[in-house]
N, C-alpha and C. Protein backbone atom coordinates (compact mmCIF):
# COMPACT_ATOMS: atom_id res chain seq x y z
N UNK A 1 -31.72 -3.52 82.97
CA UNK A 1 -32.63 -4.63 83.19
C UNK A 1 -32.01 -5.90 82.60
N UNK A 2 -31.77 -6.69 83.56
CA UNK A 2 -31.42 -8.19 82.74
C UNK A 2 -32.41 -9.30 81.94
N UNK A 3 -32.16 -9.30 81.17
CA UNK A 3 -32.86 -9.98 79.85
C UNK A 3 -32.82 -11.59 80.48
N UNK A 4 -33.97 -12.50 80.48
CA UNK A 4 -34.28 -14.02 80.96
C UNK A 4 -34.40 -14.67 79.58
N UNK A 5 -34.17 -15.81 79.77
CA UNK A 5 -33.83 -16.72 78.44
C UNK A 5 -36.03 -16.68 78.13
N UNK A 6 -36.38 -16.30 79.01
CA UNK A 6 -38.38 -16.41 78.49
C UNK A 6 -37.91 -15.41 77.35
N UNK A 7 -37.58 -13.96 77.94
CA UNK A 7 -38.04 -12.82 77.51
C UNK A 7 -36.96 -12.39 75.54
N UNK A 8 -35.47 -13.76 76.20
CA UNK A 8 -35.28 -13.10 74.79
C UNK A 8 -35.42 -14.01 73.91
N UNK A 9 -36.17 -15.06 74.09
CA UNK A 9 -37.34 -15.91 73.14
C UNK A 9 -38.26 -15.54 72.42
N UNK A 10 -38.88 -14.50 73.22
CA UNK A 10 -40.02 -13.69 72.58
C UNK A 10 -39.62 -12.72 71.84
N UNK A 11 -38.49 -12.10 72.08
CA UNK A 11 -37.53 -11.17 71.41
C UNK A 11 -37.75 -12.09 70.05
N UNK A 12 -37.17 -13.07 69.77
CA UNK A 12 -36.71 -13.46 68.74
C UNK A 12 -38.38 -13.49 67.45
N UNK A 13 -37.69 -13.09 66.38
CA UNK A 13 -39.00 -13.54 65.09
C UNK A 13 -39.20 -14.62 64.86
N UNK A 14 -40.39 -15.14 64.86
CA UNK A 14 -40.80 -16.45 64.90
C UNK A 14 -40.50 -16.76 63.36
N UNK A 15 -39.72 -17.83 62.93
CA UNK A 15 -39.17 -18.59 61.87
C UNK A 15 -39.99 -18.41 60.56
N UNK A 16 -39.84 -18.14 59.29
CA UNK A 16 -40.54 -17.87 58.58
C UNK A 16 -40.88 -19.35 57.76
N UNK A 17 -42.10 -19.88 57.00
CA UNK A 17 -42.07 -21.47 56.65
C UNK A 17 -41.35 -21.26 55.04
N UNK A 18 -40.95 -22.15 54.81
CA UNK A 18 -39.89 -22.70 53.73
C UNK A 18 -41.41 -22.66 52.38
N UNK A 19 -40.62 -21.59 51.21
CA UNK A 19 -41.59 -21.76 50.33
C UNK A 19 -42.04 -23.03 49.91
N UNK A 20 -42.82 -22.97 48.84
CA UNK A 20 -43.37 -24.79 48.86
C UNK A 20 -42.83 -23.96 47.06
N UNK A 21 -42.10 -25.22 46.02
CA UNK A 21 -42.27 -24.64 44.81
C UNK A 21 -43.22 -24.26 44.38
N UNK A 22 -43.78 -23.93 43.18
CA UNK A 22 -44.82 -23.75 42.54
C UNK A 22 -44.34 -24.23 40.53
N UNK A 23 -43.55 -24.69 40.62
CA UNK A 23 -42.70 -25.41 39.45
C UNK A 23 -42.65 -26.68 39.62
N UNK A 24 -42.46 -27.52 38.23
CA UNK A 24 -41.79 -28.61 38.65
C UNK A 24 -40.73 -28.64 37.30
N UNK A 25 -39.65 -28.92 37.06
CA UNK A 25 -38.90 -29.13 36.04
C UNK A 25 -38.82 -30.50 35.64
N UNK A 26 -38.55 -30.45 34.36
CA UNK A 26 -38.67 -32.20 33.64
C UNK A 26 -37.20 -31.86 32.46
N UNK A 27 -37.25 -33.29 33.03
CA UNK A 27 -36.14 -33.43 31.05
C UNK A 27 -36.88 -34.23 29.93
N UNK A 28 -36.90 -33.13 29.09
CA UNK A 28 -37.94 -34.18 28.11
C UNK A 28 -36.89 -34.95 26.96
N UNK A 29 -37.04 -36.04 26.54
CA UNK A 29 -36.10 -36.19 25.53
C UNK A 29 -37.37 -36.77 24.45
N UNK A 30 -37.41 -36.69 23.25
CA UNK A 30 -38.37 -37.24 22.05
C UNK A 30 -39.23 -36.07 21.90
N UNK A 31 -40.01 -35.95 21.37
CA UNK A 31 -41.26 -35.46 20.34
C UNK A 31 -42.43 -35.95 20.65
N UNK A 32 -43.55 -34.91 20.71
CA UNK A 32 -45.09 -35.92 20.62
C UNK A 32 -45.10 -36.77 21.33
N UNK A 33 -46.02 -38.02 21.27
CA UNK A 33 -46.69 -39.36 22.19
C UNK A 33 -45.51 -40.13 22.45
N UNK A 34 -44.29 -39.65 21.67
CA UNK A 34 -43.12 -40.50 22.38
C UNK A 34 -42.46 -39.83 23.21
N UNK A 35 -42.52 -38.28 24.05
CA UNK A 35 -41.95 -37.91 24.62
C UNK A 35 -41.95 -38.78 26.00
N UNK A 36 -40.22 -38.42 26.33
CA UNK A 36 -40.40 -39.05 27.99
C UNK A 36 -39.69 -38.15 28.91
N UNK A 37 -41.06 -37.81 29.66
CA UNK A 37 -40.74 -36.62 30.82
C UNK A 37 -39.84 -37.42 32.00
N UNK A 38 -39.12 -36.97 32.83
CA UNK A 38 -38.34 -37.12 33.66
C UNK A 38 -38.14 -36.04 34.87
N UNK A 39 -38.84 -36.19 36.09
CA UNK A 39 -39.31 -35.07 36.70
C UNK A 39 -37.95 -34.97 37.36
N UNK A 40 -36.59 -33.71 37.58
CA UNK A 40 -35.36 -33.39 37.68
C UNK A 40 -35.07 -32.30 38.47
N UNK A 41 -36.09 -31.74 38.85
CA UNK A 41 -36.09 -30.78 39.81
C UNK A 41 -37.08 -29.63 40.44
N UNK A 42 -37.27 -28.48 41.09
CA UNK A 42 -38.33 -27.59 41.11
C UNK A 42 -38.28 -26.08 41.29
N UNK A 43 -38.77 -25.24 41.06
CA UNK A 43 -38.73 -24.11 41.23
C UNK A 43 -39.76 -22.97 42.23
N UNK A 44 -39.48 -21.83 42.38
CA UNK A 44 -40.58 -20.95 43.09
C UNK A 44 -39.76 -19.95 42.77
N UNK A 45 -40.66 -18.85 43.10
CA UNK A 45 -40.33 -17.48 43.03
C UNK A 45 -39.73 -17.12 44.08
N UNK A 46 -38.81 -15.88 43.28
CA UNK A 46 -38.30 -15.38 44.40
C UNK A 46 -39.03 -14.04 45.41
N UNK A 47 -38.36 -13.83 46.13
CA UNK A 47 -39.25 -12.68 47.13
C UNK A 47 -40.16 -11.55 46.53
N UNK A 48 -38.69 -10.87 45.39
CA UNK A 48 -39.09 -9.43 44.72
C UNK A 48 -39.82 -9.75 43.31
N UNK A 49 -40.27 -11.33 43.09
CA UNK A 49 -40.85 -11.42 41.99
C UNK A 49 -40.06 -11.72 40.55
N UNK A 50 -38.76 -11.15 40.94
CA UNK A 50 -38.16 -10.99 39.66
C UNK A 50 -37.47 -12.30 39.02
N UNK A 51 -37.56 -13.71 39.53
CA UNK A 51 -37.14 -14.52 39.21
C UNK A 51 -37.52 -15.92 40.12
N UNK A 52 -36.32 -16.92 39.82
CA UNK A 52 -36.62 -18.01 40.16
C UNK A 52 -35.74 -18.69 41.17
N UNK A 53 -35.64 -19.56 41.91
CA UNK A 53 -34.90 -20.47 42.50
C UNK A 53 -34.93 -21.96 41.78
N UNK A 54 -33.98 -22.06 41.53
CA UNK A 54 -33.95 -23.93 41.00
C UNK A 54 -33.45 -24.45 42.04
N UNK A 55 -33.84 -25.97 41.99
CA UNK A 55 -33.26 -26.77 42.80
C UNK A 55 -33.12 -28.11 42.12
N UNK A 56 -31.87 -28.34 41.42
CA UNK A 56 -32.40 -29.80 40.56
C UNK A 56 -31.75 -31.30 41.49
N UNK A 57 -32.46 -32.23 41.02
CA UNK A 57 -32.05 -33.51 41.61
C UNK A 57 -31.28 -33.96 40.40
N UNK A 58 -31.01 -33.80 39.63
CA UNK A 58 -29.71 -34.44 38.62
C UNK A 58 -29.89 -33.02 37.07
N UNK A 59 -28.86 -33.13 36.39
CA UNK A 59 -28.58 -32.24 35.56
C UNK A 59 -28.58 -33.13 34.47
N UNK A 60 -29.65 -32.79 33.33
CA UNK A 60 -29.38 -33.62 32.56
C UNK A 60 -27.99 -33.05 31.38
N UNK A 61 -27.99 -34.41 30.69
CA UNK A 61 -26.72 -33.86 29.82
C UNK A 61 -27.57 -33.92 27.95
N UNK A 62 -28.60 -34.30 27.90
CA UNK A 62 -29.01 -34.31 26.63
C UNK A 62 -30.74 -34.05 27.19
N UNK A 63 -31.78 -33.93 25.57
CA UNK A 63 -33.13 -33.58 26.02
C UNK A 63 -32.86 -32.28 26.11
N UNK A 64 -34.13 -31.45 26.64
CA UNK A 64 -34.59 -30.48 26.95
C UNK A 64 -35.06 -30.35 28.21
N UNK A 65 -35.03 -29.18 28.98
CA UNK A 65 -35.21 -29.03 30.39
C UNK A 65 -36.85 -27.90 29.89
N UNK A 66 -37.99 -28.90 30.59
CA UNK A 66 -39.17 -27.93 30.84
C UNK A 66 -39.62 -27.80 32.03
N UNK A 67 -40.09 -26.11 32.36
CA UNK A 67 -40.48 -26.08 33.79
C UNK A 67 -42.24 -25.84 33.52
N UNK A 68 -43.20 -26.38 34.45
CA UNK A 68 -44.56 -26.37 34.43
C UNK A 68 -45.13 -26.32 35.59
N UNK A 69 -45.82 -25.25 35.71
CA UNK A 69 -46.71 -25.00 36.88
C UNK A 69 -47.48 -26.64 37.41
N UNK A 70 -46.93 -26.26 38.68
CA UNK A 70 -47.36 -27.25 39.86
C UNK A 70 -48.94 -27.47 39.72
N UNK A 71 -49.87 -28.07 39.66
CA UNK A 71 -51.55 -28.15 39.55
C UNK A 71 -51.83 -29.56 40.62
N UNK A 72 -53.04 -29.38 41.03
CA UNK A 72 -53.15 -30.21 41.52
C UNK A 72 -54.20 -31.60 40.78
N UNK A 73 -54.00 -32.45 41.55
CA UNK A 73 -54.50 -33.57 40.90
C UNK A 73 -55.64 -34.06 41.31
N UNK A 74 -56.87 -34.64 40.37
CA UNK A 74 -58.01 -35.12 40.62
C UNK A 74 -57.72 -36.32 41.47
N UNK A 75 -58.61 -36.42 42.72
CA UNK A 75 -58.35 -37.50 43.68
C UNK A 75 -57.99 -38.76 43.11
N UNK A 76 -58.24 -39.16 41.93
CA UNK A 76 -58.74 -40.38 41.45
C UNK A 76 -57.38 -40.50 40.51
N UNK A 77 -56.13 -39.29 40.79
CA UNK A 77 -54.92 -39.55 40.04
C UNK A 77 -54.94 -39.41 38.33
N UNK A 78 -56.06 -39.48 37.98
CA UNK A 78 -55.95 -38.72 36.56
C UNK A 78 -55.74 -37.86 36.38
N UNK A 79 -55.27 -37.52 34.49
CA UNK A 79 -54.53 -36.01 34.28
C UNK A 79 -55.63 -35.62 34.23
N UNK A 80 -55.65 -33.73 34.02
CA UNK A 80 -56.42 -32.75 34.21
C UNK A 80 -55.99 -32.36 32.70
């Protein structure tokens, strides 16, 4: 039977969607009310659970790297 470009379309698995993170990573540099976060990249889980995917937008070279669950925000843009 010859296979039609319809039939091996349908053949094919429809595309799976691109995780969304559930991380966000920061570089913190300071202490307390003077800390300054620097949002540097994001994370999600991986398939089997057992870890993470990073993805950073710059590497810092000093500070501390923190990762914090993604939350969402009160319409009105204040923290929670």
């Amino acid at each position: 039977m010859k296979q039609t470009a319809q039939t091996a379309r349908r053949a094919q698995p429809e595309p799976q969607p691109k995780p969304r993170p559930t991380h966000r990573l920061y570089q913190v540099t300071g202490n307390g009310n003077d800390a300054f976060w620097r949002e540097i990249g994001a994370a999600w889980p991986n398939k089997d659970g057992h870890g993470f995917s990073i993805s950073y937008n710059v590497i810092p070279l000093h500070g501390r790297i923190v990762m914090r669950r993604i939350r969402e925000r009160p319409e009105d843009g204040g923290q929670r």
